[in-house]
PDB file of N, CA and C in Angstrom:
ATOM      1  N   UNK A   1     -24.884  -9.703 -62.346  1.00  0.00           N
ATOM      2  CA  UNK A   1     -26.020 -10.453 -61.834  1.00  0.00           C
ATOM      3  C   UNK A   1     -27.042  -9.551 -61.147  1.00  0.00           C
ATOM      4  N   UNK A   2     -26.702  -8.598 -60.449  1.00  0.00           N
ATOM      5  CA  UNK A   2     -27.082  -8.113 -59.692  1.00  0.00           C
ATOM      6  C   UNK A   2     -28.116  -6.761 -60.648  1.00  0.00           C
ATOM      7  N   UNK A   3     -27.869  -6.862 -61.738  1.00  0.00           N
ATOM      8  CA  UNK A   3     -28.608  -5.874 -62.679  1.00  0.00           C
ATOM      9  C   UNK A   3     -29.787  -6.433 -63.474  1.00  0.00           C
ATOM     10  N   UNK A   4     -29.998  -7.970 -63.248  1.00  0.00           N
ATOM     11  CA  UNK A   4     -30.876  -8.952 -63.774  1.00  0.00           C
ATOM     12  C   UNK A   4     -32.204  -8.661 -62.600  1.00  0.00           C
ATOM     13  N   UNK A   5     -31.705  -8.348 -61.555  1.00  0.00           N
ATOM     14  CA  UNK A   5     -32.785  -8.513 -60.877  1.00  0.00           C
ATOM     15  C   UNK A   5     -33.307  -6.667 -60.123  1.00  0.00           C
ATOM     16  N   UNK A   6     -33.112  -5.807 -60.625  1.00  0.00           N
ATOM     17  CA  UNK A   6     -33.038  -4.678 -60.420  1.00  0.00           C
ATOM     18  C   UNK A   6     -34.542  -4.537 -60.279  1.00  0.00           C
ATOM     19  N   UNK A   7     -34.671  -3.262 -58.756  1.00  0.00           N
ATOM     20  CA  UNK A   7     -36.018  -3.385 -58.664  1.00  0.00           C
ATOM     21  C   UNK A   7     -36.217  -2.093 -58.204  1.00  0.00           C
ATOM     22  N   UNK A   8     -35.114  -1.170 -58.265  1.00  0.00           N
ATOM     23  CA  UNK A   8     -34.720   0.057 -57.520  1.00  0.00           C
ATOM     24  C   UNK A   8     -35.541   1.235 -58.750  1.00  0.00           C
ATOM     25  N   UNK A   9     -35.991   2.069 -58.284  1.00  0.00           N
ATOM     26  CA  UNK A   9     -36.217   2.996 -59.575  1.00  0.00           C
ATOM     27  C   UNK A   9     -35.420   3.362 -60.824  1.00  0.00           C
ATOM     28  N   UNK A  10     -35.323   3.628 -61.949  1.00  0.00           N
ATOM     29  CA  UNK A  10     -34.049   3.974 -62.962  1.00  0.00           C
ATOM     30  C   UNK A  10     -34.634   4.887 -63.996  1.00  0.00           C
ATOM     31  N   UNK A  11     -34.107   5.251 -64.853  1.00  0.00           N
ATOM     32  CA  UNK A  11     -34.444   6.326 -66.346  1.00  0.00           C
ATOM     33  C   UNK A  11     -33.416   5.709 -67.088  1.00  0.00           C
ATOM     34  N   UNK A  12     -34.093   6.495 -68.123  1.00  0.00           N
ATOM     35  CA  UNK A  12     -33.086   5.691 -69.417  1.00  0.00           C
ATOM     36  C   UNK A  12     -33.388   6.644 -70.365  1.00  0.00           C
ATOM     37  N   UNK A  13     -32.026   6.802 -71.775  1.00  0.00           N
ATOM     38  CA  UNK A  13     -32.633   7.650 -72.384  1.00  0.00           C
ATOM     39  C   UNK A  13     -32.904   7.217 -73.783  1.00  0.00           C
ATOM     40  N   UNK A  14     -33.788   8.185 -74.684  1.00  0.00           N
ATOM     41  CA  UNK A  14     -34.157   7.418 -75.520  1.00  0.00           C
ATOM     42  C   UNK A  14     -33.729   8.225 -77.041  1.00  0.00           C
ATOM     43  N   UNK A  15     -32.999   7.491 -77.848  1.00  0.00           N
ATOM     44  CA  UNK A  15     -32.637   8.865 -79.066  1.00  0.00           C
ATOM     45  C   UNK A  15     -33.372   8.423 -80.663  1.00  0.00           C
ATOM     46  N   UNK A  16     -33.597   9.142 -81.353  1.00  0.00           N
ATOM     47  CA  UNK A  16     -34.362   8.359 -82.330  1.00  0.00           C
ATOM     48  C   UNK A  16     -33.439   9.119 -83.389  1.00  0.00           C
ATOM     49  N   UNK A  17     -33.017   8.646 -84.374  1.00  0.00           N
ATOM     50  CA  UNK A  17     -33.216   9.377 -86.258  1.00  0.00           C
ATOM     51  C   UNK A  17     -32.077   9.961 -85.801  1.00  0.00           C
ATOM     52  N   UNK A  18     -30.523   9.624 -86.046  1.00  0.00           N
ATOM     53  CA  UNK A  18     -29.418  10.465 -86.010  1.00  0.00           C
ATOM     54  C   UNK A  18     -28.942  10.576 -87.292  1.00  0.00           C
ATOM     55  N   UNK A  19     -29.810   9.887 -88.660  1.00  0.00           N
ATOM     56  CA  UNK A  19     -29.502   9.436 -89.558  1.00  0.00           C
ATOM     57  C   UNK A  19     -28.132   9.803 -90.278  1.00  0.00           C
ATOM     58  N   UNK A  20     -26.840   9.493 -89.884  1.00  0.00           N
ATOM     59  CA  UNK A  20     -25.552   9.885 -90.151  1.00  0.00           C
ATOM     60  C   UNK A  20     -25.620  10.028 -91.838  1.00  0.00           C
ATOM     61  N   UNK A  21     -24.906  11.276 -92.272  1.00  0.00           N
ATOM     62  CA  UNK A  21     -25.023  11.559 -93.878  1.00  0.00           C
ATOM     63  C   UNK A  21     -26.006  12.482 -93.990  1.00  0.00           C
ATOM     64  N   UNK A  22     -27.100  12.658 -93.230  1.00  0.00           N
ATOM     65  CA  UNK A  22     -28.630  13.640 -93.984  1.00  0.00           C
ATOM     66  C   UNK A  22     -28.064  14.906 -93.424  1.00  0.00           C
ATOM     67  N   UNK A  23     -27.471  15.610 -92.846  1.00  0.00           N
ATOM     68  CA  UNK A  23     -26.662  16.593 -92.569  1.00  0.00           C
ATOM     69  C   UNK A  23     -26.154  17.495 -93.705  1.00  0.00           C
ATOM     70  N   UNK A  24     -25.167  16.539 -94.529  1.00  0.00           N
ATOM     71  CA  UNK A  24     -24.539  17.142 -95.713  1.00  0.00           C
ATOM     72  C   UNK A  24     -25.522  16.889 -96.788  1.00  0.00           C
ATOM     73  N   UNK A  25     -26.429  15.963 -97.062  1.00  0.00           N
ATOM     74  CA  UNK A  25     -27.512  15.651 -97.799  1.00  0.00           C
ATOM     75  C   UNK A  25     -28.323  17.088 -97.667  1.00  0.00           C
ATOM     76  N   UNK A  26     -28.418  17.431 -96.621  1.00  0.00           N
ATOM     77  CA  UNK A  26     -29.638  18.446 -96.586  1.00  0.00           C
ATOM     78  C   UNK A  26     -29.071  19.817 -97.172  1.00  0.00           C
ATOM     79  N   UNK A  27     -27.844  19.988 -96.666  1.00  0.00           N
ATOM     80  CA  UNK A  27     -27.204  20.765 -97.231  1.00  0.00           C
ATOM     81  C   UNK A  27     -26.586  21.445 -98.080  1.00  0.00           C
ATOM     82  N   UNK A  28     -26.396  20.074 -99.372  1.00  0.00           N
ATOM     83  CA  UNK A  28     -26.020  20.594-100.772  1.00  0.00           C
ATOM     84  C   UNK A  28     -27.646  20.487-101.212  1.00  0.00           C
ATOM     85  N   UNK A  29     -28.914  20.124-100.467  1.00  0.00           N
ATOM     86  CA  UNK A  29     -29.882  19.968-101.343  1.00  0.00           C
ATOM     87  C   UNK A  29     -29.859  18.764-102.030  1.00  0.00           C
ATOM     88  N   UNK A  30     -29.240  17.846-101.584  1.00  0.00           N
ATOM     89  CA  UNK A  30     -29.798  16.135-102.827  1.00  0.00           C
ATOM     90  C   UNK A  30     -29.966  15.504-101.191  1.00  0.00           C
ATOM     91  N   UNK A  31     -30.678  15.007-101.007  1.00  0.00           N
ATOM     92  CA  UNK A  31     -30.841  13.725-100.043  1.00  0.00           C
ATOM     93  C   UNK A  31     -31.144  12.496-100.778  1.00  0.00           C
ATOM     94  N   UNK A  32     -31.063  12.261-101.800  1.00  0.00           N
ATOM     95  CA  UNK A  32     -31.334  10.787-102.404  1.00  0.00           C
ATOM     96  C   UNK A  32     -30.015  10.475-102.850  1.00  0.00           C
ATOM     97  N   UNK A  33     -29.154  11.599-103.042  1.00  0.00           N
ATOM     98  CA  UNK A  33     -27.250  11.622-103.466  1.00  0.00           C
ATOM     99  C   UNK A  33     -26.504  11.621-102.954  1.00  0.00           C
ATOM    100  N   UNK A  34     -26.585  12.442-101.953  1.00  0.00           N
ATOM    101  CA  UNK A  34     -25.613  13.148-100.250  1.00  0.00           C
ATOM    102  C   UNK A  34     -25.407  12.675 -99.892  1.00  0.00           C
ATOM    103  N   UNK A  35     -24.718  12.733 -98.814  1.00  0.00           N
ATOM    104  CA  UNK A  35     -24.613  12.098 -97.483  1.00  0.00           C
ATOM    105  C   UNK A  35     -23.335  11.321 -97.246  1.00  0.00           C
ATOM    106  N   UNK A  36     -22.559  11.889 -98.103  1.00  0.00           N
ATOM    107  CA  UNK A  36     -20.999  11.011 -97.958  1.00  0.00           C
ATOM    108  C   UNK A  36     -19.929  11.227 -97.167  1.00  0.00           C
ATOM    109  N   UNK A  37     -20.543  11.992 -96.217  1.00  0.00           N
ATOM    110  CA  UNK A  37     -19.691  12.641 -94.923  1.00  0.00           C
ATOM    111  C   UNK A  37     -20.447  12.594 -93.431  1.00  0.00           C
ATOM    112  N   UNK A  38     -19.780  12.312 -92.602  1.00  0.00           N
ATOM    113  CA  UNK A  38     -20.819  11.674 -91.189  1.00  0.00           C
ATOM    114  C   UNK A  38     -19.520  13.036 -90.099  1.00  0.00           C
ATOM    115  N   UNK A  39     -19.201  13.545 -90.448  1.00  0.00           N
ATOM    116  CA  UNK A  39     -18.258  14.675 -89.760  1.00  0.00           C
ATOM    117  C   UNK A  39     -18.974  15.397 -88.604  1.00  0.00           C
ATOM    118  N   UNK A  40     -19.839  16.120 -89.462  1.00  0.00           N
ATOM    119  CA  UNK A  40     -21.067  16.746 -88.786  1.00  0.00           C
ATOM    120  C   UNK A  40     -21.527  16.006 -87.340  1.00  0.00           C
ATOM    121  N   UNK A  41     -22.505  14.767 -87.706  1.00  0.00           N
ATOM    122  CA  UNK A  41     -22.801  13.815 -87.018  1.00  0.00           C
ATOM    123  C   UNK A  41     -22.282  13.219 -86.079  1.00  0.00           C
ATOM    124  N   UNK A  42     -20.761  13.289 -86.204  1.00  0.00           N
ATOM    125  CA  UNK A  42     -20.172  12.068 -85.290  1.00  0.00           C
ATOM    126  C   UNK A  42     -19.643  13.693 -83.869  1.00  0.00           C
ATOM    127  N   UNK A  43     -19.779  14.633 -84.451  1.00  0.00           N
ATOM    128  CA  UNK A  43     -19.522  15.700 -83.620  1.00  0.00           C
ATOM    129  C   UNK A  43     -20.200  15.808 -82.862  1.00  0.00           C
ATOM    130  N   UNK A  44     -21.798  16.186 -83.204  1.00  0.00           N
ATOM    131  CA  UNK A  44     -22.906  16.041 -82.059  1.00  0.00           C
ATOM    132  C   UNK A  44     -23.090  14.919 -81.023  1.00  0.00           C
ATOM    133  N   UNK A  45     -22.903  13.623 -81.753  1.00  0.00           N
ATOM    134  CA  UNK A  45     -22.785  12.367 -81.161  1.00  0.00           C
ATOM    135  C   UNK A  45     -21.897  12.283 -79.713  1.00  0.00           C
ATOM    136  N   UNK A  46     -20.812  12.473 -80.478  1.00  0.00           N
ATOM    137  CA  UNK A  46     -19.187  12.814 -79.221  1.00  0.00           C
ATOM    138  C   UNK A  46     -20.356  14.031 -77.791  1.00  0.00           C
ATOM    139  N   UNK A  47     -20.770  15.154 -78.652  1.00  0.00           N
ATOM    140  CA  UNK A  47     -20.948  15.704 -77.658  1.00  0.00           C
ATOM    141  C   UNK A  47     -22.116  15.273 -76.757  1.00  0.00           C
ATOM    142  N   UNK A  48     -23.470  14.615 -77.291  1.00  0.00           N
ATOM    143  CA  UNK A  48     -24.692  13.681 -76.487  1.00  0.00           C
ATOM    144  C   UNK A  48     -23.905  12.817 -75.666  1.00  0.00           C
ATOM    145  N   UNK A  49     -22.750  12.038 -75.815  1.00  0.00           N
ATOM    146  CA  UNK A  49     -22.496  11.137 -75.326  1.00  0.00           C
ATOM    147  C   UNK A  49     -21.297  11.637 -74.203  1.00  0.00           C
ATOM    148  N   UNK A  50     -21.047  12.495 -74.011  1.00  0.00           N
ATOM    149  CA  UNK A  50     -20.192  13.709 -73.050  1.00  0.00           C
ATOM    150  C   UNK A  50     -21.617  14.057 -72.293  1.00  0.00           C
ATOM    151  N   UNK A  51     -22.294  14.636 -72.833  1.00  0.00           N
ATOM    152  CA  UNK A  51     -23.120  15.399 -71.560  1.00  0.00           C
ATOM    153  C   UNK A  51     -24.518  14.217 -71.216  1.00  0.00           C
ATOM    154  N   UNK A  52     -23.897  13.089 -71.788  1.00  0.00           N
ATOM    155  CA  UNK A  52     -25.136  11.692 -70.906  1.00  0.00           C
ATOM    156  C   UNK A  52     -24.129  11.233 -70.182  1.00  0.00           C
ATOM    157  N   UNK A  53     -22.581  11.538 -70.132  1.00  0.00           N
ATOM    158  CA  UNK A  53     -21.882  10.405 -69.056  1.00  0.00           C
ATOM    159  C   UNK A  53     -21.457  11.732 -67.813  1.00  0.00           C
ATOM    160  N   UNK A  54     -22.494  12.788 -68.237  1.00  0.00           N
ATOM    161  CA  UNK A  54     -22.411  14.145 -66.857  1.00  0.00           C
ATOM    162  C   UNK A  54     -23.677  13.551 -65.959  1.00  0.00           C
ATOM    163  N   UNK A  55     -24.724  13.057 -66.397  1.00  0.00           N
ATOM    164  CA  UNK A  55     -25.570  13.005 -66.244  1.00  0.00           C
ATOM    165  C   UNK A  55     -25.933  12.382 -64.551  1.00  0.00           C
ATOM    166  N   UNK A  56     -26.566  12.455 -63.725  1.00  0.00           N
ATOM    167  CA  UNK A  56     -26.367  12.105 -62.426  1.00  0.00           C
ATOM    168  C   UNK A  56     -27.638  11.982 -61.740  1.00  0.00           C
ATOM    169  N   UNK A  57     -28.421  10.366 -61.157  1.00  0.00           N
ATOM    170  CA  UNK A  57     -27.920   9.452 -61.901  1.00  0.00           C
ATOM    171  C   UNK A  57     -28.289   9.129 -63.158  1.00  0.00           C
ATOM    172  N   UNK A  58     -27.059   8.470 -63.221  1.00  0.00           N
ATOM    173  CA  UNK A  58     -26.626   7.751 -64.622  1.00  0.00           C
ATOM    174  C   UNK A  58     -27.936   6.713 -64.789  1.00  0.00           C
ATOM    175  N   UNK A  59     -28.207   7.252 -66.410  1.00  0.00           N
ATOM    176  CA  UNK A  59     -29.641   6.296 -66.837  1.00  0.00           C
ATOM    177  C   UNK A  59     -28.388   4.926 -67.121  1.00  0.00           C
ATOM    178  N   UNK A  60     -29.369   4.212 -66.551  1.00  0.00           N
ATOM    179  CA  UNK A  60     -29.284   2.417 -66.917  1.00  0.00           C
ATOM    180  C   UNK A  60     -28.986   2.072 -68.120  1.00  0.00           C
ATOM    181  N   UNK A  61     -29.683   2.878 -69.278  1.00  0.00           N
ATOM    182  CA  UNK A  61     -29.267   2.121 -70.786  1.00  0.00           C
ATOM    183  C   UNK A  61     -29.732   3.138 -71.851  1.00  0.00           C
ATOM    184  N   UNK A  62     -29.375   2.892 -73.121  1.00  0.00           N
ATOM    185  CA  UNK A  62     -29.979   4.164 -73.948  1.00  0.00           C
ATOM    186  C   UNK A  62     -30.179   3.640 -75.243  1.00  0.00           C
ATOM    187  N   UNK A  63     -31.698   3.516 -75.230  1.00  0.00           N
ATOM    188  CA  UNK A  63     -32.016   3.263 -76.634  1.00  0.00           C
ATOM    189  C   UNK A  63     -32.780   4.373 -78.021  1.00  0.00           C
ATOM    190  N   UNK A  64     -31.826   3.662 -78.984  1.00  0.00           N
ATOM    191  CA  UNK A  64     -31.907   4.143 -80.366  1.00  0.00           C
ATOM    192  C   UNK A  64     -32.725   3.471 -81.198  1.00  0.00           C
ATOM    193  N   UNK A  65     -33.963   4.720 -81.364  1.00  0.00           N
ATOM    194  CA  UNK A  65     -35.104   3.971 -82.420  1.00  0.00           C
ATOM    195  C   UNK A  65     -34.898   4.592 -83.861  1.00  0.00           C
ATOM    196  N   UNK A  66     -35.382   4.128 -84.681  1.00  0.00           N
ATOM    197  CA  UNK A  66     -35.444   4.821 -85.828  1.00  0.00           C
ATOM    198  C   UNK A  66     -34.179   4.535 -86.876  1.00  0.00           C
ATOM    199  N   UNK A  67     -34.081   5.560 -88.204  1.00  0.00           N
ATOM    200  CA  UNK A  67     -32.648   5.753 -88.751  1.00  0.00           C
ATOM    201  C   UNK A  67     -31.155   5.860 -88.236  1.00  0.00           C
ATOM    202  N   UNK A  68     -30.606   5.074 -88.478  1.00  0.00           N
ATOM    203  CA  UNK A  68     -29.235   5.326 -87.836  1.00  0.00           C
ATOM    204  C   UNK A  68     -28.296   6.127 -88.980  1.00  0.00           C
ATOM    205  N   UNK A  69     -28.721   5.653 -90.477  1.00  0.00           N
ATOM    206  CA  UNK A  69     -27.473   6.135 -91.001  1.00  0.00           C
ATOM    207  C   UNK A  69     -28.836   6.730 -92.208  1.00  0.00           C
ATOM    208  N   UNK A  70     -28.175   7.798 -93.033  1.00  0.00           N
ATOM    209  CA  UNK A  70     -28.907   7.825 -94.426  1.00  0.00           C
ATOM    210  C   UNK A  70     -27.839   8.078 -95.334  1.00  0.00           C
ATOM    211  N   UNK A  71     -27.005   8.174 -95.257  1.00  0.00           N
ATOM    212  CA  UNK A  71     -25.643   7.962 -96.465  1.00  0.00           C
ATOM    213  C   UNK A  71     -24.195   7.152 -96.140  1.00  0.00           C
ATOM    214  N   UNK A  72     -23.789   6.038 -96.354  1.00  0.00           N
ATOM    215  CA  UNK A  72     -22.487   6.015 -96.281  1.00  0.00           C
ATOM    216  C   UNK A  72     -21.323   6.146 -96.814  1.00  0.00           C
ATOM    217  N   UNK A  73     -20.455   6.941 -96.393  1.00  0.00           N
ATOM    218  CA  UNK A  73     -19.245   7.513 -96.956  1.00  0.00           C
ATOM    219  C   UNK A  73     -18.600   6.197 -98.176  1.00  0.00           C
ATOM    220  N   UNK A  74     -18.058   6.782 -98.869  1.00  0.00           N
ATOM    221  CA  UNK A  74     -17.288   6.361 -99.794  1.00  0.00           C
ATOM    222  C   UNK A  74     -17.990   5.075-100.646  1.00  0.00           C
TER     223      UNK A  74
END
């Protein structure tokens, strides 16, 4: 309840285009074919999301604009 009415200063962060798959896409050279592995991706991810819960203070919320995925596995 008490976050409905928040009036205190805050930050937040903001991530755009992680597009999971364009990694290995970019890498063999096909991005319209690729992208059938999110390995890469979910590594960096693990680590953004480790050094945003270091973060002090802690942003309020974190929004994702843009591409989320550009290939899915299998």
């Amino acid at each position: 309840d008490d976050e409905g009415q928040w009036k205190a200063p805050f930050y937040f962060i903001q991530g755009a285009d992680p597009q999971f798959g364009l990694m290995k896409a970019w890498a063999i050279g096909d991005c319209d074919n690729g992208g059938d592995e999110w390995g890469e991706e979910i590594k960096l991810t693990e680590q953004a999301v480790q050094a945003i819960n270091q973060l002090n203070p802690k942003p309020k919320f974190f929004v994702l604009c843009g591409d989320l995925i550009h290939g899915m596995p299998g």
